[in-house]
PDB file of N, CA and C in Angstrom:
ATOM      1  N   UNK A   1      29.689   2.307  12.509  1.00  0.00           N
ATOM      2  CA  UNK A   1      29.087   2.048  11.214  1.00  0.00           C
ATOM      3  C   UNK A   1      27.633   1.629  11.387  1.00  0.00           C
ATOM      4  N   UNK A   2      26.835   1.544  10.359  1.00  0.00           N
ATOM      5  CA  UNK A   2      25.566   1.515  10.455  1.00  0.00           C
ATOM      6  C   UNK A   2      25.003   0.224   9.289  1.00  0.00           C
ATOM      7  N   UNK A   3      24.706  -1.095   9.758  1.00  0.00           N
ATOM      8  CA  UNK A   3      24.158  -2.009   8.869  1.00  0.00           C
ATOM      9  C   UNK A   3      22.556  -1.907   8.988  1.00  0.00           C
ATOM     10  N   UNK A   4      21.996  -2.369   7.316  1.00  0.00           N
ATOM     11  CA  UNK A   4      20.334  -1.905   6.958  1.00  0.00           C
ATOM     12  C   UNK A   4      20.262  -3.832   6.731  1.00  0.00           C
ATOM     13  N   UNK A   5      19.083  -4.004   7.163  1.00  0.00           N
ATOM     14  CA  UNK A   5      18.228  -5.190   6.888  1.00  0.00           C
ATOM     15  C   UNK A   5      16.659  -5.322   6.522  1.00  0.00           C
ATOM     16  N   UNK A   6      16.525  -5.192   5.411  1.00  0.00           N
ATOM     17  CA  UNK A   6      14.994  -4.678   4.618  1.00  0.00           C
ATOM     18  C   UNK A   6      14.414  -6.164   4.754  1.00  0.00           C
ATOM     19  N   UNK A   7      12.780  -5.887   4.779  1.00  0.00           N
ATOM     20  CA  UNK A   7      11.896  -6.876   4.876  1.00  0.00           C
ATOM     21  C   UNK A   7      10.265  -6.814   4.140  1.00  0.00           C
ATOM     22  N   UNK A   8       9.841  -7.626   3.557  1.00  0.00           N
ATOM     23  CA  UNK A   8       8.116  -6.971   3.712  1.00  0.00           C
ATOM     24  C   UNK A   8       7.845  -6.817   1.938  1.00  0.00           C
ATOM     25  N   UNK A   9       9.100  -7.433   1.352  1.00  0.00           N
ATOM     26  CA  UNK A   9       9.126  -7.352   0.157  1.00  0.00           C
ATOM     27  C   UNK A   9       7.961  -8.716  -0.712  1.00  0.00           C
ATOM     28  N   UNK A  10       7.570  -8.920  -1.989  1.00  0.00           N
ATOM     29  CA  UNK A  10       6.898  -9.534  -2.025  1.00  0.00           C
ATOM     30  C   UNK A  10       5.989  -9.547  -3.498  1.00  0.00           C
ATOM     31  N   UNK A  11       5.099 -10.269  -3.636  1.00  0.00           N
ATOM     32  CA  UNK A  11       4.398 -10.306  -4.692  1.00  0.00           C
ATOM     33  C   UNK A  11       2.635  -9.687  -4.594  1.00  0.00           C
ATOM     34  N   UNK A  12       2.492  -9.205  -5.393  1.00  0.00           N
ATOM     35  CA  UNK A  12       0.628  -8.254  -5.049  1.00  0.00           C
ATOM     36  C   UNK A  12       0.350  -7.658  -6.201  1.00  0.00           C
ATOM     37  N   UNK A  13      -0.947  -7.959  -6.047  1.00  0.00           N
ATOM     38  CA  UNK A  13      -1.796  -7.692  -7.422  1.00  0.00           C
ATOM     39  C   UNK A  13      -2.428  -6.133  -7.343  1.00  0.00           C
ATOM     40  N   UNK A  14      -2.057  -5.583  -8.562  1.00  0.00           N
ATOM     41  CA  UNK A  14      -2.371  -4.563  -9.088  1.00  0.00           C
ATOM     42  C   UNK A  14      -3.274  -3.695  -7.681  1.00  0.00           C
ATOM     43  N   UNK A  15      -3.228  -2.488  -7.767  1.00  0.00           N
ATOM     44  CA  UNK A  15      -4.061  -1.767  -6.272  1.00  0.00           C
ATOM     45  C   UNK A  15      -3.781  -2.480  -5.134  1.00  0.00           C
ATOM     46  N   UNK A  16      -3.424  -3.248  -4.466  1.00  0.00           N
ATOM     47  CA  UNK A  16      -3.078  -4.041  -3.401  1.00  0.00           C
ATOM     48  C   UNK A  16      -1.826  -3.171  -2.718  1.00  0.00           C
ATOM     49  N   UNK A  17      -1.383  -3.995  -1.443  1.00  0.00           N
ATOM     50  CA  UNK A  17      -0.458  -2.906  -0.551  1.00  0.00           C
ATOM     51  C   UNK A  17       0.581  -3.542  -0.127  1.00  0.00           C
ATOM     52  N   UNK A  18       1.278  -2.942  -0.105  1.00  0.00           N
ATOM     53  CA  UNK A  18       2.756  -3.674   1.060  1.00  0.00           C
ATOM     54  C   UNK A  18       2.909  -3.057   2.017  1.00  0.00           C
ATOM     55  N   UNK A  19       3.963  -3.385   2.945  1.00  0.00           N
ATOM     56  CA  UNK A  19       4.558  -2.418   3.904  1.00  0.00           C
ATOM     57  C   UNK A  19       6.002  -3.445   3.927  1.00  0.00           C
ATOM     58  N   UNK A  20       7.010  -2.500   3.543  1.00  0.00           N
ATOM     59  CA  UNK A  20       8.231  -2.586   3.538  1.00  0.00           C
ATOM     60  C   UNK A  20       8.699  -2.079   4.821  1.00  0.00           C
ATOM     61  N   UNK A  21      10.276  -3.080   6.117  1.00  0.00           N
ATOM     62  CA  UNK A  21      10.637  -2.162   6.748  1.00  0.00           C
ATOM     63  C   UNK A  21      12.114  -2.461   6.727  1.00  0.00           C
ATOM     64  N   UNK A  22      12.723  -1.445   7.581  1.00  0.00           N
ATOM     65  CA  UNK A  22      14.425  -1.998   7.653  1.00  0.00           C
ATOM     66  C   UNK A  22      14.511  -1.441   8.837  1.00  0.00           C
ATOM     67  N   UNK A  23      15.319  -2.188   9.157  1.00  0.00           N
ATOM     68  CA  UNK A  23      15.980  -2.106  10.120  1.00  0.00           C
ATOM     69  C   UNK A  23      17.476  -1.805  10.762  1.00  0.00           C
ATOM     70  N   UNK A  24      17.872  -0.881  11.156  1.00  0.00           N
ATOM     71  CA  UNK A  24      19.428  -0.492  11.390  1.00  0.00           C
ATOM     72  C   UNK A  24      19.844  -1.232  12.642  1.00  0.00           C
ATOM     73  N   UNK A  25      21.392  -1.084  12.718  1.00  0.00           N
ATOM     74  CA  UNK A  25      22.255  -2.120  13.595  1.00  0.00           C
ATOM     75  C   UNK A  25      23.122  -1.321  13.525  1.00  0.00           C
ATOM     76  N   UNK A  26      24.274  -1.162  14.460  1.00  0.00           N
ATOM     77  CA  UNK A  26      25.325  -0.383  14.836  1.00  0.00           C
ATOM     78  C   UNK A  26      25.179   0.916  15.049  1.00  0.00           C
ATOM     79  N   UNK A  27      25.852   2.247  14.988  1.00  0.00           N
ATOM     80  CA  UNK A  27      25.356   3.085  15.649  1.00  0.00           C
ATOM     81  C   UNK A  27      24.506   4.307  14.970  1.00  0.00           C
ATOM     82  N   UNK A  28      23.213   3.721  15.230  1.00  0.00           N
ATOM     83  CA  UNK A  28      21.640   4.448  15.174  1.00  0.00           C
ATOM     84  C   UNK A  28      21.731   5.996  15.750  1.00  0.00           C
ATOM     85  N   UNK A  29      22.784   5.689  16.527  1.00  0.00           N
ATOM     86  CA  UNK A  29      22.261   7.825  16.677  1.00  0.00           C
ATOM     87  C   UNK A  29      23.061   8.592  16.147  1.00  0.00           C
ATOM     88  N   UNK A  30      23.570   7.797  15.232  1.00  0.00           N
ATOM     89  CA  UNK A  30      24.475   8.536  14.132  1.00  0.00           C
ATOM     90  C   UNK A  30      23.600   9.246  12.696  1.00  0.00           C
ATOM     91  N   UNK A  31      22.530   8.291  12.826  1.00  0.00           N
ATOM     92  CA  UNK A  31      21.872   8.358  11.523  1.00  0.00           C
ATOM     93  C   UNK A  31      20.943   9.559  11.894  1.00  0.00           C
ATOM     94  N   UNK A  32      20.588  10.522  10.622  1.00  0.00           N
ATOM     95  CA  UNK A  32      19.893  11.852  10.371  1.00  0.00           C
ATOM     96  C   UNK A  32      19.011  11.734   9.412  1.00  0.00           C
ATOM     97  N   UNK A  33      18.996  10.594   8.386  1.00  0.00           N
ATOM     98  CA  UNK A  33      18.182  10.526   7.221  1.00  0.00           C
ATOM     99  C   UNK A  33      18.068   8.865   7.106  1.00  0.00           C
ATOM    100  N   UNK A  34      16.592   9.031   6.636  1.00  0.00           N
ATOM    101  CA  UNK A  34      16.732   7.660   6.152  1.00  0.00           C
ATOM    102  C   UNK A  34      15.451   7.462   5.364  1.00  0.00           C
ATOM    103  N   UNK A  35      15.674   6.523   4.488  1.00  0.00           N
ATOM    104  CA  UNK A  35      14.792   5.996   3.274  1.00  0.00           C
ATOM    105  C   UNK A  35      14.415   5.005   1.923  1.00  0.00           C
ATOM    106  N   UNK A  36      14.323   5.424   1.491  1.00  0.00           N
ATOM    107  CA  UNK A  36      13.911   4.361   0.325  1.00  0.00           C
ATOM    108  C   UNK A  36      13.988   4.211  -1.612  1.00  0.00           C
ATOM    109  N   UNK A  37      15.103   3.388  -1.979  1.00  0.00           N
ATOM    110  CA  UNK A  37      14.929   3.836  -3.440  1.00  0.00           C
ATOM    111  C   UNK A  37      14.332   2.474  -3.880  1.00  0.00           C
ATOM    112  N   UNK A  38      15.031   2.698  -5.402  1.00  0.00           N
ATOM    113  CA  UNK A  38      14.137   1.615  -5.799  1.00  0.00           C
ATOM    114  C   UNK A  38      14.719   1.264  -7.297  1.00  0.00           C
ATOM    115  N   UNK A  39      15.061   0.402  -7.741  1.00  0.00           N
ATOM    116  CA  UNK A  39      15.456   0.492  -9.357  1.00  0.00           C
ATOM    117  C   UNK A  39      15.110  -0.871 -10.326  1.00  0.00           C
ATOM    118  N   UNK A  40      14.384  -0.619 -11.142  1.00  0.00           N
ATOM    119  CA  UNK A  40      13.846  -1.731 -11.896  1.00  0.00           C
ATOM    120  C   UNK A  40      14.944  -1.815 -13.137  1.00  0.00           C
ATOM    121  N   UNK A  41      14.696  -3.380 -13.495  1.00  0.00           N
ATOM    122  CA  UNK A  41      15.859  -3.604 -14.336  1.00  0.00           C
ATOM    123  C   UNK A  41      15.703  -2.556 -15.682  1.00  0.00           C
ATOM    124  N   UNK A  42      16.848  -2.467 -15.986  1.00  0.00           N
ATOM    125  CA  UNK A  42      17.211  -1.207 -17.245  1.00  0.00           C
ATOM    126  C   UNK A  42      17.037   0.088 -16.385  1.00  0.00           C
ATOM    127  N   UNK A  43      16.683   0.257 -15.550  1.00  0.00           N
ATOM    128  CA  UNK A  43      16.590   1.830 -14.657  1.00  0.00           C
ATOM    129  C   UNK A  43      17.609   1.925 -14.335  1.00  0.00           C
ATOM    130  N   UNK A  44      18.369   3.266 -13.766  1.00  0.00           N
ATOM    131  CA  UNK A  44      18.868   3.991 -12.864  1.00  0.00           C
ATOM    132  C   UNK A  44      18.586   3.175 -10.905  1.00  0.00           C
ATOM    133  N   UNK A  45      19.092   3.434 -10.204  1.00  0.00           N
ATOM    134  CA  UNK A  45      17.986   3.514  -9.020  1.00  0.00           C
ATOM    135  C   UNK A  45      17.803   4.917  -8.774  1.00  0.00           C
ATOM    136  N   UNK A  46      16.602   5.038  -8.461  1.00  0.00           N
ATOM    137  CA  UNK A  46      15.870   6.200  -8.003  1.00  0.00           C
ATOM    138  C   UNK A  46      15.095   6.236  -6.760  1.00  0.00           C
ATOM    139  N   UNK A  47      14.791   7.862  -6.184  1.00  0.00           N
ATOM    140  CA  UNK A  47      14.782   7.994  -4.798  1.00  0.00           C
ATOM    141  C   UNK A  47      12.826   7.676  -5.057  1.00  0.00           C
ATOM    142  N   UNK A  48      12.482   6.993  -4.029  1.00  0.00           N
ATOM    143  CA  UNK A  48      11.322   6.712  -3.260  1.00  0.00           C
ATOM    144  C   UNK A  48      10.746   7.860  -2.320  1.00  0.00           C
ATOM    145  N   UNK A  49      11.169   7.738  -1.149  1.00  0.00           N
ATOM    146  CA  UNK A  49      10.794   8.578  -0.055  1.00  0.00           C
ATOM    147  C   UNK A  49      12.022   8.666   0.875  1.00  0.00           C
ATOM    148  N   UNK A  50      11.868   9.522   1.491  1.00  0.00           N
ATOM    149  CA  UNK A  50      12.824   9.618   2.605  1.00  0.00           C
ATOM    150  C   UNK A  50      12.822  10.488   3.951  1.00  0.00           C
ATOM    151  N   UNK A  51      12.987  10.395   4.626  1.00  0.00           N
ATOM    152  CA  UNK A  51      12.538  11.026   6.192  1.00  0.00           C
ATOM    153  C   UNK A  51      13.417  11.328   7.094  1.00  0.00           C
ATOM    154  N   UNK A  52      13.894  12.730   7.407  1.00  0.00           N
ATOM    155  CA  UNK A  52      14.418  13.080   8.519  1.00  0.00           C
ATOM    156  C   UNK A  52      14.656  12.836   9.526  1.00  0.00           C
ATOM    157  N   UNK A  53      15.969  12.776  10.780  1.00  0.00           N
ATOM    158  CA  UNK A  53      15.132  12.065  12.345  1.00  0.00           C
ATOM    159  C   UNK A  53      14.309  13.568  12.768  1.00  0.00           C
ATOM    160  N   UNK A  54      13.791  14.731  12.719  1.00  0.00           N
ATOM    161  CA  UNK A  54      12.987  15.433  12.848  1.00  0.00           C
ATOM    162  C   UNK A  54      11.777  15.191  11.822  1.00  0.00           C
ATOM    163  N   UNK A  55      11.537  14.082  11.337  1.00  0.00           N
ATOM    164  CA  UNK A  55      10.133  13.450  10.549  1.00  0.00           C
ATOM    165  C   UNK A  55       9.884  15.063   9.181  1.00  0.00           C
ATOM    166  N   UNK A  56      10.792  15.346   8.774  1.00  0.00           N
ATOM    167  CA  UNK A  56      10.437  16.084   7.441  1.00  0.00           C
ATOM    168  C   UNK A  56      10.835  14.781   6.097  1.00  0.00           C
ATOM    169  N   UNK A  57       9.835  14.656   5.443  1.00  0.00           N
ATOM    170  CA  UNK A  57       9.649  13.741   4.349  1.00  0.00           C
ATOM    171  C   UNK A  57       9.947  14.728   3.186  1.00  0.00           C
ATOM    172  N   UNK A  58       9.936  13.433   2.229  1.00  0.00           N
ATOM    173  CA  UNK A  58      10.383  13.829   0.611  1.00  0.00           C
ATOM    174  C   UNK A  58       9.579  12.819   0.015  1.00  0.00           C
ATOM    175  N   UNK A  59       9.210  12.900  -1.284  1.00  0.00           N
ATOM    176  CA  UNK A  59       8.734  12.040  -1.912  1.00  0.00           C
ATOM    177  C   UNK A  59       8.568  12.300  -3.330  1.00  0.00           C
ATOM    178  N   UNK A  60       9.013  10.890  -4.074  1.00  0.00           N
ATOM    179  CA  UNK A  60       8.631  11.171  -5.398  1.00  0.00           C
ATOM    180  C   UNK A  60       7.505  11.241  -6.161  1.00  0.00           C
ATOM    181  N   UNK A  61       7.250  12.013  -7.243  1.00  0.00           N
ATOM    182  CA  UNK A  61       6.363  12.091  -8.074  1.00  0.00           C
ATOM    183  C   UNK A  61       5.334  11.286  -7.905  1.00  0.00           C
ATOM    184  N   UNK A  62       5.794  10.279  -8.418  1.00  0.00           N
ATOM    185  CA  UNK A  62       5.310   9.089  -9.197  1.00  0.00           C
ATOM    186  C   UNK A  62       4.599   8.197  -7.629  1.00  0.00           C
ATOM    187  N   UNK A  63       5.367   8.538  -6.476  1.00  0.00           N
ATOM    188  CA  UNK A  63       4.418   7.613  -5.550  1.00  0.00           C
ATOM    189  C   UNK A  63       3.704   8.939  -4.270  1.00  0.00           C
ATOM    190  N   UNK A  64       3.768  10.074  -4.773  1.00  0.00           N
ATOM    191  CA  UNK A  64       2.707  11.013  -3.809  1.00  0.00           C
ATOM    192  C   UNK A  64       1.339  10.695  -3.978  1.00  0.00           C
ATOM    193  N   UNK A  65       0.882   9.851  -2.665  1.00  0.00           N
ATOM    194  CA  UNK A  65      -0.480   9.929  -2.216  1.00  0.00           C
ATOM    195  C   UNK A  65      -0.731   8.773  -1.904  1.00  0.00           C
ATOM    196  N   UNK A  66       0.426   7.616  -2.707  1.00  0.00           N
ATOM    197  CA  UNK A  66      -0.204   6.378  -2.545  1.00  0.00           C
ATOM    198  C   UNK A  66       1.037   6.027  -1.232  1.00  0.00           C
ATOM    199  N   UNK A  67       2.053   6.007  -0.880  1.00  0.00           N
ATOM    200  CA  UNK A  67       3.080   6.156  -0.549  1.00  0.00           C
ATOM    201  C   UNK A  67       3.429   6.851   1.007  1.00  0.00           C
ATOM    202  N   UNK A  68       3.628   5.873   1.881  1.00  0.00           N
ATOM    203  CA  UNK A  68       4.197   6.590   3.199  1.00  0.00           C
ATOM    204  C   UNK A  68       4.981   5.895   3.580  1.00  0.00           C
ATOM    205  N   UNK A  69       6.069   7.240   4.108  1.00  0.00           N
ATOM    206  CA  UNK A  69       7.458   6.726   4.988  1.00  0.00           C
ATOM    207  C   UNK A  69       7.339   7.039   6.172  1.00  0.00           C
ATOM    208  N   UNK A  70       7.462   6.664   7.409  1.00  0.00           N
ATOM    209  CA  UNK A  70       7.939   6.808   8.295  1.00  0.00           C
ATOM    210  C   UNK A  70       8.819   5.883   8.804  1.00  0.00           C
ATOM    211  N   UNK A  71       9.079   6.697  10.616  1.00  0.00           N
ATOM    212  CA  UNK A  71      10.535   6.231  10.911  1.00  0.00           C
ATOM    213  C   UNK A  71      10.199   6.523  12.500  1.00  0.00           C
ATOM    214  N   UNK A  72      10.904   5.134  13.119  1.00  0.00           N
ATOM    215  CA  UNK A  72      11.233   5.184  14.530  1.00  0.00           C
ATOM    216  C   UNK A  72      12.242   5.518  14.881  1.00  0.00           C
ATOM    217  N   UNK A  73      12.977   6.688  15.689  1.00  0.00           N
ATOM    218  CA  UNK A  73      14.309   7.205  15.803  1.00  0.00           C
ATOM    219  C   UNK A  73      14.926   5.740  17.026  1.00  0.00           C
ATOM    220  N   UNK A  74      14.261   5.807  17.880  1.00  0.00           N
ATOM    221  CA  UNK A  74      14.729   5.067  19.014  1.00  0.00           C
ATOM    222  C   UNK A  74      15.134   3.443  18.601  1.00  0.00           C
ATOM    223  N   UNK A  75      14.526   2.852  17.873  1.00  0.00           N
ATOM    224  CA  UNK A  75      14.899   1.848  16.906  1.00  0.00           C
ATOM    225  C   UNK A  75      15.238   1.789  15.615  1.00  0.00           C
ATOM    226  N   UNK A  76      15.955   2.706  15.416  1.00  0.00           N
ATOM    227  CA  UNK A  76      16.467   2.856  14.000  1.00  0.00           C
ATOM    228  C   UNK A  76      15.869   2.248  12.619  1.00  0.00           C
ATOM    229  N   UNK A  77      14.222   2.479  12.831  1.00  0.00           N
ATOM    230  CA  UNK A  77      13.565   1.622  11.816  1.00  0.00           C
ATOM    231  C   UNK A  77      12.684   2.648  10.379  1.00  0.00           C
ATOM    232  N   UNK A  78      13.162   2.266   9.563  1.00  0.00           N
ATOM    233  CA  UNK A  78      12.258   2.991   8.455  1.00  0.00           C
ATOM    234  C   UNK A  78      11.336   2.128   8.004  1.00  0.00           C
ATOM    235  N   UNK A  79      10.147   2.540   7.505  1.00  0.00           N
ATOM    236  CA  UNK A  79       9.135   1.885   7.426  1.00  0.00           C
ATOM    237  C   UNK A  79       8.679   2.746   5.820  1.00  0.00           C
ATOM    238  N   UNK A  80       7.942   1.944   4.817  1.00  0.00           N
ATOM    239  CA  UNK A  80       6.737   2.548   3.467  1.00  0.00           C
ATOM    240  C   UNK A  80       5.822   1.607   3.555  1.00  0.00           C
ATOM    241  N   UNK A  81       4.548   2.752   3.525  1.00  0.00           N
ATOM    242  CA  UNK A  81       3.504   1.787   3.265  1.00  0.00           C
ATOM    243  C   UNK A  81       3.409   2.163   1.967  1.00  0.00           C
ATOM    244  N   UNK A  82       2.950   0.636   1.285  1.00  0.00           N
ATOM    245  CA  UNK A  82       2.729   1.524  -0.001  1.00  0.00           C
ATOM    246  C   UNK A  82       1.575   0.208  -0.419  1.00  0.00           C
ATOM    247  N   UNK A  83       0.348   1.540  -1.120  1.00  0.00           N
ATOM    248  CA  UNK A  83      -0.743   1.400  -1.302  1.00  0.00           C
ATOM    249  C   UNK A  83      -0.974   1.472  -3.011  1.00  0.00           C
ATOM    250  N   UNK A  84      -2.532   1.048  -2.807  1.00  0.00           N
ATOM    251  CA  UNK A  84      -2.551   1.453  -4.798  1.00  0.00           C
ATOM    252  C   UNK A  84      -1.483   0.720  -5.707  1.00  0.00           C
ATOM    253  N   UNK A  85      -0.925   0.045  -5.647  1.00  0.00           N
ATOM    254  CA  UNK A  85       0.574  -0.472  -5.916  1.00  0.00           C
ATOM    255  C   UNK A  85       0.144  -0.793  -7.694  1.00  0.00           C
ATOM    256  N   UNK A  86       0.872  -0.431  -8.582  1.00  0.00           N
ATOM    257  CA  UNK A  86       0.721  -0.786  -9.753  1.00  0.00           C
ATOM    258  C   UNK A  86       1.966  -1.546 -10.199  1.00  0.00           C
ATOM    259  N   UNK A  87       1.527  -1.913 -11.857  1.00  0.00           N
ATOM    260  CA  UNK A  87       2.479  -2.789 -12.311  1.00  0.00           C
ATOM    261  C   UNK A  87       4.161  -2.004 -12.279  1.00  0.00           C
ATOM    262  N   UNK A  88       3.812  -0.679 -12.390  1.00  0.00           N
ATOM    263  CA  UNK A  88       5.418   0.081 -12.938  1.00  0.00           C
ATOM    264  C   UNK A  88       6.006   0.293 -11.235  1.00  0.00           C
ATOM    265  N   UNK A  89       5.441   0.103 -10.018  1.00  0.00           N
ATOM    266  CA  UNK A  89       6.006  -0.196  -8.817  1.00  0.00           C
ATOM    267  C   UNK A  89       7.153  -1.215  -8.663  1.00  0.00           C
ATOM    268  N   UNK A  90       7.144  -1.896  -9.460  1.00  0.00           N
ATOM    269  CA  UNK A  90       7.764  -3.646  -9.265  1.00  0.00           C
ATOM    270  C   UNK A  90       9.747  -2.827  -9.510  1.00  0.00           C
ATOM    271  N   UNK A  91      10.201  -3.323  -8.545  1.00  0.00           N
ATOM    272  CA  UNK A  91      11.353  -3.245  -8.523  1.00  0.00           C
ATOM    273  C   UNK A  91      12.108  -3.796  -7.251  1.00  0.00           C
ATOM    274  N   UNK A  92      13.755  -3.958  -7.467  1.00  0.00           N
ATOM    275  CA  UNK A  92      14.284  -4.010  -6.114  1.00  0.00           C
ATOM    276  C   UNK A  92      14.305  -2.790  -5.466  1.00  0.00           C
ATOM    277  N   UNK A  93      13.691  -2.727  -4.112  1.00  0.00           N
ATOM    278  CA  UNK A  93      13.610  -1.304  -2.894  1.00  0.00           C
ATOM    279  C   UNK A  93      14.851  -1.824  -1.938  1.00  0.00           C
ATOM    280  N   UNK A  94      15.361  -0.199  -1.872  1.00  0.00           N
ATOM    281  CA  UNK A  94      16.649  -1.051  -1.067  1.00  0.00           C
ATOM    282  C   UNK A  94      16.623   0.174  -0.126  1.00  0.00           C
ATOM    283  N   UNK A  95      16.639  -0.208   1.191  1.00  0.00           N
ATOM    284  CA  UNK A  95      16.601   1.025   1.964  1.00  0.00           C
ATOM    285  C   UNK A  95      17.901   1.507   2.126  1.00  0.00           C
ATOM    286  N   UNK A  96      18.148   3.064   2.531  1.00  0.00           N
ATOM    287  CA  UNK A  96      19.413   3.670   2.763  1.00  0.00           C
ATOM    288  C   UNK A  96      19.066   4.690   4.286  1.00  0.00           C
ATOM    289  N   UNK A  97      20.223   4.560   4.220  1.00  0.00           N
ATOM    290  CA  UNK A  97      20.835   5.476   5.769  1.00  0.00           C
ATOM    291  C   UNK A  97      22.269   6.601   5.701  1.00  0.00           C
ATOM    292  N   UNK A  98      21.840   7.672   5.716  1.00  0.00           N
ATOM    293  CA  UNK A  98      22.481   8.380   6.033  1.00  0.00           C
ATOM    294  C   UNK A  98      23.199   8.706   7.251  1.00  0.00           C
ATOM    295  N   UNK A  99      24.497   8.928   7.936  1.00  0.00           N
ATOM    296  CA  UNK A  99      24.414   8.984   9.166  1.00  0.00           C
ATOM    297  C   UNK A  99      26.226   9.956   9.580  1.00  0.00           C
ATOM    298  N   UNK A 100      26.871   9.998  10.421  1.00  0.00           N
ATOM    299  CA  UNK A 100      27.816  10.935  10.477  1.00  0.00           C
ATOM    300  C   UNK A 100      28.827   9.649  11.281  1.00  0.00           C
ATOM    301  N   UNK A 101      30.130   9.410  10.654  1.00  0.00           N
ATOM    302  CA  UNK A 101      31.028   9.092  11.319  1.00  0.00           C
ATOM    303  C   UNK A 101      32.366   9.545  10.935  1.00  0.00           C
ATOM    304  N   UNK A 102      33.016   9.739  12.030  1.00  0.00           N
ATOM    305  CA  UNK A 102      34.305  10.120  12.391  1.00  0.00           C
ATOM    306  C   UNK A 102      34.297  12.150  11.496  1.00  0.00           C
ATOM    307  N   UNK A 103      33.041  12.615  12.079  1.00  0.00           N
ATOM    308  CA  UNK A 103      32.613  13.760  11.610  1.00  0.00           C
ATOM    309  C   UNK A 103      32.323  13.288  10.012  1.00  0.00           C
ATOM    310  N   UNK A 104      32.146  12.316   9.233  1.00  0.00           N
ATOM    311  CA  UNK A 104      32.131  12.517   7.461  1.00  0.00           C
ATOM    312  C   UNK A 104      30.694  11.768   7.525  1.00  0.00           C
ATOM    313  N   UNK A 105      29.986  12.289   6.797  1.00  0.00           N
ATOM    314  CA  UNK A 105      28.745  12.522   6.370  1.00  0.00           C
ATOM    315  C   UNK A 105      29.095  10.828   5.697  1.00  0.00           C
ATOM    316  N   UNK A 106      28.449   9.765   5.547  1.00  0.00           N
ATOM    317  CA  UNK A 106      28.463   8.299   5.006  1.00  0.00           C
ATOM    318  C   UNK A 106      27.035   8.146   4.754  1.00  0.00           C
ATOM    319  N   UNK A 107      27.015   6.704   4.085  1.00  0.00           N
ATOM    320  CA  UNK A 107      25.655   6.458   3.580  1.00  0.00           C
ATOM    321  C   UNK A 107      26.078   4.860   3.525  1.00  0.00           C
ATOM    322  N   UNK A 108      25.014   3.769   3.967  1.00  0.00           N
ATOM    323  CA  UNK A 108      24.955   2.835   4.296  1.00  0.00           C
ATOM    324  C   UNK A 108      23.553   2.484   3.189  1.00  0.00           C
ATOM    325  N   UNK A 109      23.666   1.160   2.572  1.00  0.00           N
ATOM    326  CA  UNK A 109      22.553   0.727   1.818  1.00  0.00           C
ATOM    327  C   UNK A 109      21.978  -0.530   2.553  1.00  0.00           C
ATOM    328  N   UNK A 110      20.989  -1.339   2.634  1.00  0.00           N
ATOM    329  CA  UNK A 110      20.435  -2.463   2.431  1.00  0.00           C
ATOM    330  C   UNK A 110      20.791  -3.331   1.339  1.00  0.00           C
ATOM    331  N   UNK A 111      20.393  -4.645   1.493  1.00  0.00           N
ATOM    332  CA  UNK A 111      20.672  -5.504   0.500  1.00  0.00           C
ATOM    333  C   UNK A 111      19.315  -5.570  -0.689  1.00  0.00           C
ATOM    334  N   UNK A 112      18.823  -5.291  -0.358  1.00  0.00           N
ATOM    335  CA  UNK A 112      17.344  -5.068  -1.139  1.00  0.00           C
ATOM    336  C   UNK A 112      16.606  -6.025  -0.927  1.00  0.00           C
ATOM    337  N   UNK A 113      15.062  -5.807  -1.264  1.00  0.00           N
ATOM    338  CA  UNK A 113      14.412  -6.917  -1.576  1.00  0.00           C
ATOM    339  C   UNK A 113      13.166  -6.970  -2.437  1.00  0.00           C
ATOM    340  N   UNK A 114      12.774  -7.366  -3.279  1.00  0.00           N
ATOM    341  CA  UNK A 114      11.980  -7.392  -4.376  1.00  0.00           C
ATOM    342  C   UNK A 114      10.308  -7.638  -4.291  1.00  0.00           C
ATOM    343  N   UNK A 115       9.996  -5.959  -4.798  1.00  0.00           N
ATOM    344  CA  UNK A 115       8.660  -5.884  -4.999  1.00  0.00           C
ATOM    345  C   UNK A 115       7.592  -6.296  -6.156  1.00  0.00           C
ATOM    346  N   UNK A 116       7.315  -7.157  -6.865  1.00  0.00           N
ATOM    347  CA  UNK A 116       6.620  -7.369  -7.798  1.00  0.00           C
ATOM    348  C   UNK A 116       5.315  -7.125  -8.006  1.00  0.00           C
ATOM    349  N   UNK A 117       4.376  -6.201  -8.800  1.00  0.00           N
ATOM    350  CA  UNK A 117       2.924  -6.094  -9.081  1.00  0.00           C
ATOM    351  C   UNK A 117       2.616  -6.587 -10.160  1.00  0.00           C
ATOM    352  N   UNK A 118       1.888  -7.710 -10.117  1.00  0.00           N
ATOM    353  CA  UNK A 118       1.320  -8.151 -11.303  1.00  0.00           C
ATOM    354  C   UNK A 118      -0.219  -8.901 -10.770  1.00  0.00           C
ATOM    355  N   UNK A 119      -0.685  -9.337 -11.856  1.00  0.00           N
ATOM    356  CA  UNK A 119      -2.108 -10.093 -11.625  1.00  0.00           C
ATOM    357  C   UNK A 119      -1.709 -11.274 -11.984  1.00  0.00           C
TER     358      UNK A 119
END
């Protein structure tokens, strides 16, 4: 099985930056995908970014340009920088992991941790 531990969460004023990371535990070379959602209260959660262990990314709309994921395979670490940060950013980001056990395709979440943009 595969446990997520997110960090880097926090408070920042309007255009200002974070860098969110997580970190995986148990077995890492199971995992094939990994990334980032995000869901503000009254939302859905919705997908952020997300990254391949062959480094092919995805990304949403709403954060192309300001927004990077990467990922260390050998330490099972996903990483967003995220830049430009506005007020409609503010949500809990909870990282996820995709990964393969007992051959079945699973998905492992984080506990989240809370991004706020305000002035």
């Amino acid at each position: 099985q595969v446990q997520l531990v997110e960090s880097g969460g926090g408070l920042v004023q309007p255009g200002g930056s974070l860098r969110l990371s997580c970190a995986a535990s148990g077995t890492i070379g199971s995992i094939y995908a990994m990334g980032w959602y995000r869901q503000a209260p009254g939302n859905q959660r919705e997908l952020v970014a997300d990254i391949t262990s062959g480094g092919n990314t995805n990304y949403a709309d709403s954060v192309k340009g300001r927004f990077t994921v990467s990922r260390d395979n050998a330490r099972g670490t996903v990483y967003l920088q995220m830049n430009s940060l506005k007020p409609e950013d503010t949500a809990v980001y909870y990282c996820n992991a995709n990964f393969y056990s007992d051959y079945i395709s699973r998905v492992a979440w984080g506990q989240g941790t809370q991004v706020t943009v305000s002035s």
